[in-house]
N, C-alpha and C. Protein backbone atom coordinates (compact mmCIF):
# COMPACT_ATOMS: atom_id res chain seq x y z
N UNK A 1 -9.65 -0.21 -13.74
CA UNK A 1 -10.47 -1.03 -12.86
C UNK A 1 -9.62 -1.47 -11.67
N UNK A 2 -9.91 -1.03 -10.41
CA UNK A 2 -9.35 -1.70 -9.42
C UNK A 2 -10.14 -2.77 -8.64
N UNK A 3 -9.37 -3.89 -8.46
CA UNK A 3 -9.55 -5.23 -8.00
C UNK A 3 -8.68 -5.81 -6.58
N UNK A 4 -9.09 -6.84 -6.04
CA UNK A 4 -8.43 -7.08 -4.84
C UNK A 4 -7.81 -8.61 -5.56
N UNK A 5 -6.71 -8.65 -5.65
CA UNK A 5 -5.45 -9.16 -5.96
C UNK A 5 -5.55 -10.57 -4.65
N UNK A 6 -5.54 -11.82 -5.46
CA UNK A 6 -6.50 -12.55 -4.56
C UNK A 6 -5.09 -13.64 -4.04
N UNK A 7 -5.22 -14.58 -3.21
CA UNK A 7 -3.83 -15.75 -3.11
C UNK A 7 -3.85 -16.51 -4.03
N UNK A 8 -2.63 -16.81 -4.65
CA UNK A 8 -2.30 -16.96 -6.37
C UNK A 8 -1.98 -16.28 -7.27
N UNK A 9 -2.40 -14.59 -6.92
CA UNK A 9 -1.82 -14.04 -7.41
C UNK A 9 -1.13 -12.49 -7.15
N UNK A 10 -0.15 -13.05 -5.96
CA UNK A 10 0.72 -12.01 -5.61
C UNK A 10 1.58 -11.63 -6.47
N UNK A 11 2.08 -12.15 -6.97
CA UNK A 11 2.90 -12.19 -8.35
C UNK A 11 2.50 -10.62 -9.33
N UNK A 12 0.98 -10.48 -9.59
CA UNK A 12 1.00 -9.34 -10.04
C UNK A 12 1.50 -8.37 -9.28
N UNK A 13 0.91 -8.15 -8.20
CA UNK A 13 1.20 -6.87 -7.26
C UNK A 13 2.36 -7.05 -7.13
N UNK A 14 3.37 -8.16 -6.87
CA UNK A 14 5.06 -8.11 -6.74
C UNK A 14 5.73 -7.74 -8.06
N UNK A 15 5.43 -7.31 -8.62
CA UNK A 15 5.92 -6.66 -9.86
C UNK A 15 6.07 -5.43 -10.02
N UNK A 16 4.71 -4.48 -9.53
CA UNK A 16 4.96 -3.44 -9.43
C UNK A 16 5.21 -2.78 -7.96
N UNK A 17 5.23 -3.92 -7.01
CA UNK A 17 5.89 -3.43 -5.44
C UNK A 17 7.28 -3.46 -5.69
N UNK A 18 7.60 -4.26 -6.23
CA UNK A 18 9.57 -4.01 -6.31
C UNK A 18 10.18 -2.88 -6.76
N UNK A 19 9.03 -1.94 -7.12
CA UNK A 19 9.51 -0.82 -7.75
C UNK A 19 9.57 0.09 -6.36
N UNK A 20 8.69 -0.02 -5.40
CA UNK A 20 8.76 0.61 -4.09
C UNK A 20 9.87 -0.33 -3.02
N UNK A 21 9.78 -1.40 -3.03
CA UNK A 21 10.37 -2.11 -2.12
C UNK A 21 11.71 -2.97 -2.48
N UNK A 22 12.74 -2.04 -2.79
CA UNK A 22 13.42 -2.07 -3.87
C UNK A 22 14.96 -3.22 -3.03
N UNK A 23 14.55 -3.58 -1.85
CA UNK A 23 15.20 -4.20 -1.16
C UNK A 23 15.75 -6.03 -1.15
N UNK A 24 14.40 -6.34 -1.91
CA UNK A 24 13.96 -7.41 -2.07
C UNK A 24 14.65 -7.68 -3.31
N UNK A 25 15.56 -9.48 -3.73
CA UNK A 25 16.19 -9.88 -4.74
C UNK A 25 15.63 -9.99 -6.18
N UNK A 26 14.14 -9.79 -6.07
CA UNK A 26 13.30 -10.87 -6.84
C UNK A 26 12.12 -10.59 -6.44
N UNK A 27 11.48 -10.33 -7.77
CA UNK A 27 10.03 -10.19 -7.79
C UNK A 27 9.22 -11.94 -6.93
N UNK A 28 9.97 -12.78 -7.48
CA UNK A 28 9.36 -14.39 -6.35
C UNK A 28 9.74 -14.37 -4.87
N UNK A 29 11.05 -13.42 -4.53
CA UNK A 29 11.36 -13.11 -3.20
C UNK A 29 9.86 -12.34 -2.29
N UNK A 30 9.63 -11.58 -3.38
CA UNK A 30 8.63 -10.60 -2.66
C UNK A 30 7.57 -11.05 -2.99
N UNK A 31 6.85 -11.81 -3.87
CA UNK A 31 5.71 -12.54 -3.57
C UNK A 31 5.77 -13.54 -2.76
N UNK A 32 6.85 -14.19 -2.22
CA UNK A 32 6.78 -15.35 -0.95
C UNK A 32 6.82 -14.24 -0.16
N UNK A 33 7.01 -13.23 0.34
CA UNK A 33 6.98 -12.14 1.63
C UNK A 33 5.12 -11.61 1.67
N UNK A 34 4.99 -11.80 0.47
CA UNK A 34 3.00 -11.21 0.52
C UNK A 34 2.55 -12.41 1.03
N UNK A 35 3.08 -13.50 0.07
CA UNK A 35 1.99 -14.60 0.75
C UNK A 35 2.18 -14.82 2.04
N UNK A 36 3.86 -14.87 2.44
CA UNK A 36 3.33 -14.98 4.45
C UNK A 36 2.54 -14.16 5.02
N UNK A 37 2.50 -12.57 4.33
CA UNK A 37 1.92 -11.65 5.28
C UNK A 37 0.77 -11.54 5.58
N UNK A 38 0.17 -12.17 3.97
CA UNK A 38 -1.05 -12.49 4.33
C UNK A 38 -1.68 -13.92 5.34
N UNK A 39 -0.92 -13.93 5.99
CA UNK A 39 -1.97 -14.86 6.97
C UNK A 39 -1.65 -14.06 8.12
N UNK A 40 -1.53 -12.80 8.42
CA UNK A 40 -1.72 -12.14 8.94
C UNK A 40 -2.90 -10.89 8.66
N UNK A 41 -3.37 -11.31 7.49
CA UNK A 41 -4.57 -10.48 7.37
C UNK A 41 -3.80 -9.53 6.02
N UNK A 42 -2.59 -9.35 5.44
CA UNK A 42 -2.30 -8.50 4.34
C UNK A 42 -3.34 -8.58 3.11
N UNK A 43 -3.63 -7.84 2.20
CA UNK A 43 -4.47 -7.53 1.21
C UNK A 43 -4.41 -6.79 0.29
N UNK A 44 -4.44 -7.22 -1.03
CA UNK A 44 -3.78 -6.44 -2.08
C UNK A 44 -4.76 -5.59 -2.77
N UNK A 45 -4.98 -3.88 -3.00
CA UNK A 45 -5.60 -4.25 -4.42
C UNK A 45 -4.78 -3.06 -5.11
N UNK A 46 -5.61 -3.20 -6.27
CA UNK A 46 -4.60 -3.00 -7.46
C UNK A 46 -5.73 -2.57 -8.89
N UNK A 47 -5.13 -1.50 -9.43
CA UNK A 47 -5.33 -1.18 -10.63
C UNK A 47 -4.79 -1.24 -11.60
N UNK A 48 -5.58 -2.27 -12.69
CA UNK A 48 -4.41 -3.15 -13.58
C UNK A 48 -4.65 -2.61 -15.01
N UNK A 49 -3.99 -2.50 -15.57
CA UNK A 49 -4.00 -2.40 -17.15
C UNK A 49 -3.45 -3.59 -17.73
N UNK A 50 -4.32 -3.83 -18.22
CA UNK A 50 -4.62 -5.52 -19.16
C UNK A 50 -4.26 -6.14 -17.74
N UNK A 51 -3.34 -7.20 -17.51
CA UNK A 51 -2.75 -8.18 -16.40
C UNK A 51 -1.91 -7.42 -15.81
N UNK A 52 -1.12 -6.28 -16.12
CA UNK A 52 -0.49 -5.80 -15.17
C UNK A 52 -0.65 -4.77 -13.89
N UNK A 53 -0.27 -4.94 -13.31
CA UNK A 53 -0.59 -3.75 -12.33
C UNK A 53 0.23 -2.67 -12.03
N UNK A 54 -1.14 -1.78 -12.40
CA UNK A 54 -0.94 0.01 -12.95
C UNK A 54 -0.27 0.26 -11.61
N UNK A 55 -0.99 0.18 -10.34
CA UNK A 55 -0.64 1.17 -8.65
C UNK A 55 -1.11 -0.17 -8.33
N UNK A 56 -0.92 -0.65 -6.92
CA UNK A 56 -0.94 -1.25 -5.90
C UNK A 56 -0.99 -0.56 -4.51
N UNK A 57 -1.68 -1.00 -3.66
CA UNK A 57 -1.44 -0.97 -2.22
C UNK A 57 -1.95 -1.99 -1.72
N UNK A 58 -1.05 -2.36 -0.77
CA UNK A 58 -0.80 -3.84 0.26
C UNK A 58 -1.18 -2.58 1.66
N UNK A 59 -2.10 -3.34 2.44
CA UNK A 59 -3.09 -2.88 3.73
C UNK A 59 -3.40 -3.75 3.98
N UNK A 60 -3.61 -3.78 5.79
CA UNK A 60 -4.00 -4.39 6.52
C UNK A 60 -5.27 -4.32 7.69
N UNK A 61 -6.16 -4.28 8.63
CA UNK A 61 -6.82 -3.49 9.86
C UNK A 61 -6.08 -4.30 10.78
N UNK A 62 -5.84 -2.93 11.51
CA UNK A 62 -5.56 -3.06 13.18
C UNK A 62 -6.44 -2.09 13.65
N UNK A 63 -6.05 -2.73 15.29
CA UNK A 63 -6.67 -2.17 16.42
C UNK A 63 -5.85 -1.30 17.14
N UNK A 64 -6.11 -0.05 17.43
CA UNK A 64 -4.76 0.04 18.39
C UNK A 64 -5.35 1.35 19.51
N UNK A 65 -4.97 1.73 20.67
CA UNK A 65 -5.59 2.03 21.78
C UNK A 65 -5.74 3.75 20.81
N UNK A 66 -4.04 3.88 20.31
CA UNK A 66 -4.77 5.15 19.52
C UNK A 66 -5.42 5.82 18.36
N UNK A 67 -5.82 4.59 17.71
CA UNK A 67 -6.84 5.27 16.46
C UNK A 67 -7.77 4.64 16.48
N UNK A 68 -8.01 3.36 17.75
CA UNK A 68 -9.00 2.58 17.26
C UNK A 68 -9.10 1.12 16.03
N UNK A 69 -10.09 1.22 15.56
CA UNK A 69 -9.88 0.38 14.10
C UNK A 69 -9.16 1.36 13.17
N UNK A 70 -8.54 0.70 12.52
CA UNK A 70 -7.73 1.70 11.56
C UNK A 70 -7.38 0.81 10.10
N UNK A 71 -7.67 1.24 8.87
CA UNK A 71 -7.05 0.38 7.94
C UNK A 71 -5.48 0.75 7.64
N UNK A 72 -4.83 0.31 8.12
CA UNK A 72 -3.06 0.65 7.42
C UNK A 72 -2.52 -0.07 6.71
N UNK A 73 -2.28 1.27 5.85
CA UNK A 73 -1.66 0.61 4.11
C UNK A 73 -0.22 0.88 4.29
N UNK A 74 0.36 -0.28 4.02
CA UNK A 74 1.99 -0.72 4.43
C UNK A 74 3.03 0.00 3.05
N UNK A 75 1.95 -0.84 1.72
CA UNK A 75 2.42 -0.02 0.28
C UNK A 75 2.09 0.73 -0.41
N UNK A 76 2.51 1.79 -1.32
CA UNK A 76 1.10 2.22 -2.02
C UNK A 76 2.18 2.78 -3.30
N UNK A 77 1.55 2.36 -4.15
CA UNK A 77 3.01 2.83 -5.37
C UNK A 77 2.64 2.67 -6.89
N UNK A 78 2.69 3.42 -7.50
CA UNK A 78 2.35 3.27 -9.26
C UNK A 78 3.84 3.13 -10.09
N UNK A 79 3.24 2.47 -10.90
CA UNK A 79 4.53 2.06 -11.78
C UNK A 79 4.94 3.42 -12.40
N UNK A 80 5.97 3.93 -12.71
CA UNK A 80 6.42 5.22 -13.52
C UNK A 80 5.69 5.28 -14.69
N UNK A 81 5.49 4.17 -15.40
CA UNK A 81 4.73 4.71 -16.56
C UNK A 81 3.24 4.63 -16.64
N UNK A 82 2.90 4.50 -15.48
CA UNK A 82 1.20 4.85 -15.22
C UNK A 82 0.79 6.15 -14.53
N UNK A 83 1.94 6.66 -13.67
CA UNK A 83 1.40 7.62 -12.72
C UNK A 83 1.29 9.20 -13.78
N UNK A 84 0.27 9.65 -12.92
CA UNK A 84 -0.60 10.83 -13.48
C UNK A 84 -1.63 10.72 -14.51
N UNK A 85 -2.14 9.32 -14.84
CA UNK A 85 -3.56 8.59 -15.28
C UNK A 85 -4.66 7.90 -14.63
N UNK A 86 -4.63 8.53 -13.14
CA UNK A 86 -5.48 7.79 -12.35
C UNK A 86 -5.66 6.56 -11.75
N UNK A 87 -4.50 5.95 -11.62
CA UNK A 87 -4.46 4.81 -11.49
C UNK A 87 -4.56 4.69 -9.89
N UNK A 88 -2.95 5.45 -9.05
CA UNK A 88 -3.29 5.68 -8.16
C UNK A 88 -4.31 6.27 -7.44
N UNK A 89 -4.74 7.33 -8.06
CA UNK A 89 -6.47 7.90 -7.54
C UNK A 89 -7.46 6.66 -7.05
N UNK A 90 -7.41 5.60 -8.44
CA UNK A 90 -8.17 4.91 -8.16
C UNK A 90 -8.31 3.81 -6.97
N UNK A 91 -7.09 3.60 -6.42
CA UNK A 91 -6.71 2.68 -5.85
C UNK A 91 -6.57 3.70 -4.43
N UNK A 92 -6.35 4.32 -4.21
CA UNK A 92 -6.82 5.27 -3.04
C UNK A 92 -7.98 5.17 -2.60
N UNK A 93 -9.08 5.76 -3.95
CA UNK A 93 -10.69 5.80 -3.43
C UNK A 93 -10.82 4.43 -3.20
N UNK A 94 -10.48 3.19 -3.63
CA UNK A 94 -11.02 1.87 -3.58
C UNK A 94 -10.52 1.40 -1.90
N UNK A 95 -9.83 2.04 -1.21
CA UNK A 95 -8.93 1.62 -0.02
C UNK A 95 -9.66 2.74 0.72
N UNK A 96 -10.17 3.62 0.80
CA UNK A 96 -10.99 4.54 1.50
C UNK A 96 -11.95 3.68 1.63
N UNK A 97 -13.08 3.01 0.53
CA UNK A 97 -14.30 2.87 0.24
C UNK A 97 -14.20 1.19 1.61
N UNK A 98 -12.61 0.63 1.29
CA UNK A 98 -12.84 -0.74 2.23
C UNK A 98 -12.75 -0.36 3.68
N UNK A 99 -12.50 1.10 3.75
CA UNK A 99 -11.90 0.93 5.27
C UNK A 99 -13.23 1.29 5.81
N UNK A 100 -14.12 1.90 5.05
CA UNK A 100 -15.37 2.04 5.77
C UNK A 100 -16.41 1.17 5.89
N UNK A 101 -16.13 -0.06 5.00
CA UNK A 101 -16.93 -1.21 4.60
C UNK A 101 -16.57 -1.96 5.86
N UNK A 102 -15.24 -1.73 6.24
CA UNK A 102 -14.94 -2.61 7.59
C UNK A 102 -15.22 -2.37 8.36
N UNK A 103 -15.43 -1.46 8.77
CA UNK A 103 -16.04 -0.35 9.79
C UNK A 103 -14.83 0.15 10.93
N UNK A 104 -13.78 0.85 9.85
CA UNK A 104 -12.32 1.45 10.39
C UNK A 104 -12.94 3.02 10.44
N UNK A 105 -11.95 3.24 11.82
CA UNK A 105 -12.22 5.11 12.45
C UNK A 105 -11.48 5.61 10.99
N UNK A 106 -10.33 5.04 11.01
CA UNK A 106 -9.29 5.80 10.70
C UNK A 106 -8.12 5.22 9.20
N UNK A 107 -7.98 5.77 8.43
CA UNK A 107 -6.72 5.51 7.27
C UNK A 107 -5.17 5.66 7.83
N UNK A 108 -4.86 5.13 8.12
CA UNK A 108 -3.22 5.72 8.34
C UNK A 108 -2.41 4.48 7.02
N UNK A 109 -0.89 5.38 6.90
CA UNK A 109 0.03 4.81 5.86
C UNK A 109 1.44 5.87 6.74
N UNK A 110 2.21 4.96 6.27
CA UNK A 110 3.79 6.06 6.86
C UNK A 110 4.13 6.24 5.67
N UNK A 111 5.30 7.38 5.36
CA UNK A 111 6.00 7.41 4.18
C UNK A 111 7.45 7.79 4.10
N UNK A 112 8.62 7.81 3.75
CA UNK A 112 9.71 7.68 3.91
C UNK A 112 10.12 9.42 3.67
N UNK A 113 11.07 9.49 4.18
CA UNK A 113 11.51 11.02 4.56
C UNK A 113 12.15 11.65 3.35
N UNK A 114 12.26 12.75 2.67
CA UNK A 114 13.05 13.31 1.86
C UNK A 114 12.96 13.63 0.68
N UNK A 115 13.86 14.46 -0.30
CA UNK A 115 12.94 14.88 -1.33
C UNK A 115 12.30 14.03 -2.25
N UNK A 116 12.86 13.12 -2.61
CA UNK A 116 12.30 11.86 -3.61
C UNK A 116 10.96 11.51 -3.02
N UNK A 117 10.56 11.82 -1.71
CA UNK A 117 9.70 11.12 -1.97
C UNK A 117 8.34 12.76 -1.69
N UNK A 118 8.45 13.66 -2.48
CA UNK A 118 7.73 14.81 -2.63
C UNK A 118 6.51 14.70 -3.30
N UNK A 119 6.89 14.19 -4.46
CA UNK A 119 5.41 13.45 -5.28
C UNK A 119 4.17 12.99 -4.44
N UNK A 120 5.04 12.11 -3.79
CA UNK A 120 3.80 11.05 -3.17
C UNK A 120 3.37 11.92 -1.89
N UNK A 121 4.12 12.64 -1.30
CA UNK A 121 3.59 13.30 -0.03
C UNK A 121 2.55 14.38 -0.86
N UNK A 122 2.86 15.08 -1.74
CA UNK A 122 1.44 15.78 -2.81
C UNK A 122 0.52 15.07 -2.78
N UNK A 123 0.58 14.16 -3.13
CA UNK A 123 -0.67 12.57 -3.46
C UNK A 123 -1.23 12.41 -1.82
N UNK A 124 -0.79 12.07 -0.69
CA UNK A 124 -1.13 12.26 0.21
C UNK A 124 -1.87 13.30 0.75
N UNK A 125 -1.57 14.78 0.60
CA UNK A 125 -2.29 15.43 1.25
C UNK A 125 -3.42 16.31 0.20
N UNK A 126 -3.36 15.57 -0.96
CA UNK A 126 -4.40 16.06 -1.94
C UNK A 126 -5.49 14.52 -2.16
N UNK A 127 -5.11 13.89 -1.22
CA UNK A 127 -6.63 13.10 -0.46
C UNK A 127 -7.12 13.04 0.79
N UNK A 128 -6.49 14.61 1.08
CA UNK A 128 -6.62 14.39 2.63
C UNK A 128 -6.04 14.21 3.50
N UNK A 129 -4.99 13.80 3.25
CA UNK A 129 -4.09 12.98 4.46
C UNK A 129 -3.78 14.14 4.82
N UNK A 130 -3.06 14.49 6.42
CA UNK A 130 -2.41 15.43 7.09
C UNK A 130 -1.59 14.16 8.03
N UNK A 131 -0.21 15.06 7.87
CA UNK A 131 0.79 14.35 8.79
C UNK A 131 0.39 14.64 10.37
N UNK A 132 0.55 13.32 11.22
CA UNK A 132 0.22 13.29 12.26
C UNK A 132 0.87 12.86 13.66
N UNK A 133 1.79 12.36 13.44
CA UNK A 133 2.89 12.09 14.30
C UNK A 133 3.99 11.64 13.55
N UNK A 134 4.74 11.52 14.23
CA UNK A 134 6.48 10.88 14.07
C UNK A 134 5.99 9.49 14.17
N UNK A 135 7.31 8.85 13.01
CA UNK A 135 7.51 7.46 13.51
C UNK A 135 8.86 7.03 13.76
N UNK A 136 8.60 5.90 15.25
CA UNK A 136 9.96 5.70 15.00
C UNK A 136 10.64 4.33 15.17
N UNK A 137 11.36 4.15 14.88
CA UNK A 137 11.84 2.75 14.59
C UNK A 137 13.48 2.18 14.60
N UNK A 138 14.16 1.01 15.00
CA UNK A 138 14.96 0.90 15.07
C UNK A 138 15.16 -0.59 14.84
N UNK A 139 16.53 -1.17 14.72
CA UNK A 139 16.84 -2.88 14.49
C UNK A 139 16.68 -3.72 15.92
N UNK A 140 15.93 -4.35 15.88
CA UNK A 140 16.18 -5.06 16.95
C UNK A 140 17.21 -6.02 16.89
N UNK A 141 18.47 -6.61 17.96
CA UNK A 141 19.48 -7.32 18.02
C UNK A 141 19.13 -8.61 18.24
N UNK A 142 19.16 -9.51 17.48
CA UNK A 142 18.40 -10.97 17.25
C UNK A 142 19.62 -12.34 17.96
């Protein structure tokens, strides 16, 4: 069953995002990083087995001159011992089904370069996805 992971309880989804966002000290580190993001509009959902959560993706809508409305999903990640039971499937179709409910042109997500991450680029273009531009990015000096 996938559900939208509501404020109060980032905590689930930060459990199984630390497994993608492996940067972060602490599963409470990275649920204080959801809850700021969300007042920027961030949004969780999630396919849970019992209380935990099976896959997650954290998405947002923007506007932007080149896709238009667009829903972009920032995370998208299944725990190792869920993936290849539909979990992620499910949580894909459920993030398709909102972006059209919102009334978004377009799905976009980025994904990190190299072989590790081969799996998930399969998962990507066996829903469709086709790579579409470069991204690029750098530190800004603060």
């Amino acid at each position: 069953m996938v559900r939208e992971i509501q404020p109060g309880e980032s905590h689930i989804a930060a459990a199984a995002l630390i497994e993608l966002r492996t940067h972060f000290e602490s599963v409470e580190a990275l649920t204080a990083r959801i809850d700021l993001q969300r007042a920027n509009g961030y949004r969780i959902a999630a396919s849970l087995n019992g209380d935990e959560a099976a896959a997650v993706a954290g998405f947002r809508v923007l506007e932007t001159t080149f896709a238009g409305r667009m829903l972009y999903v920032d995370d998208l990640v299944a725990l190792p011992r869920y993936r290849r039971r539909g979990h992620a499937d499910a949580v894909m179709t459920w993030v398709l089904e909102e972006a059209g409910r919102l009334g978004c042109d377009q799905l976009h997500l980025d994904s990190g370069v190299g072989l590790d991450r081969e799996d998930a680029h399969r998962f990507y273009f066996n829903h469709g996805m086709r790579i579409a531009s470069y991204h690029f990015s750098r530190a800004v000096q603060r």
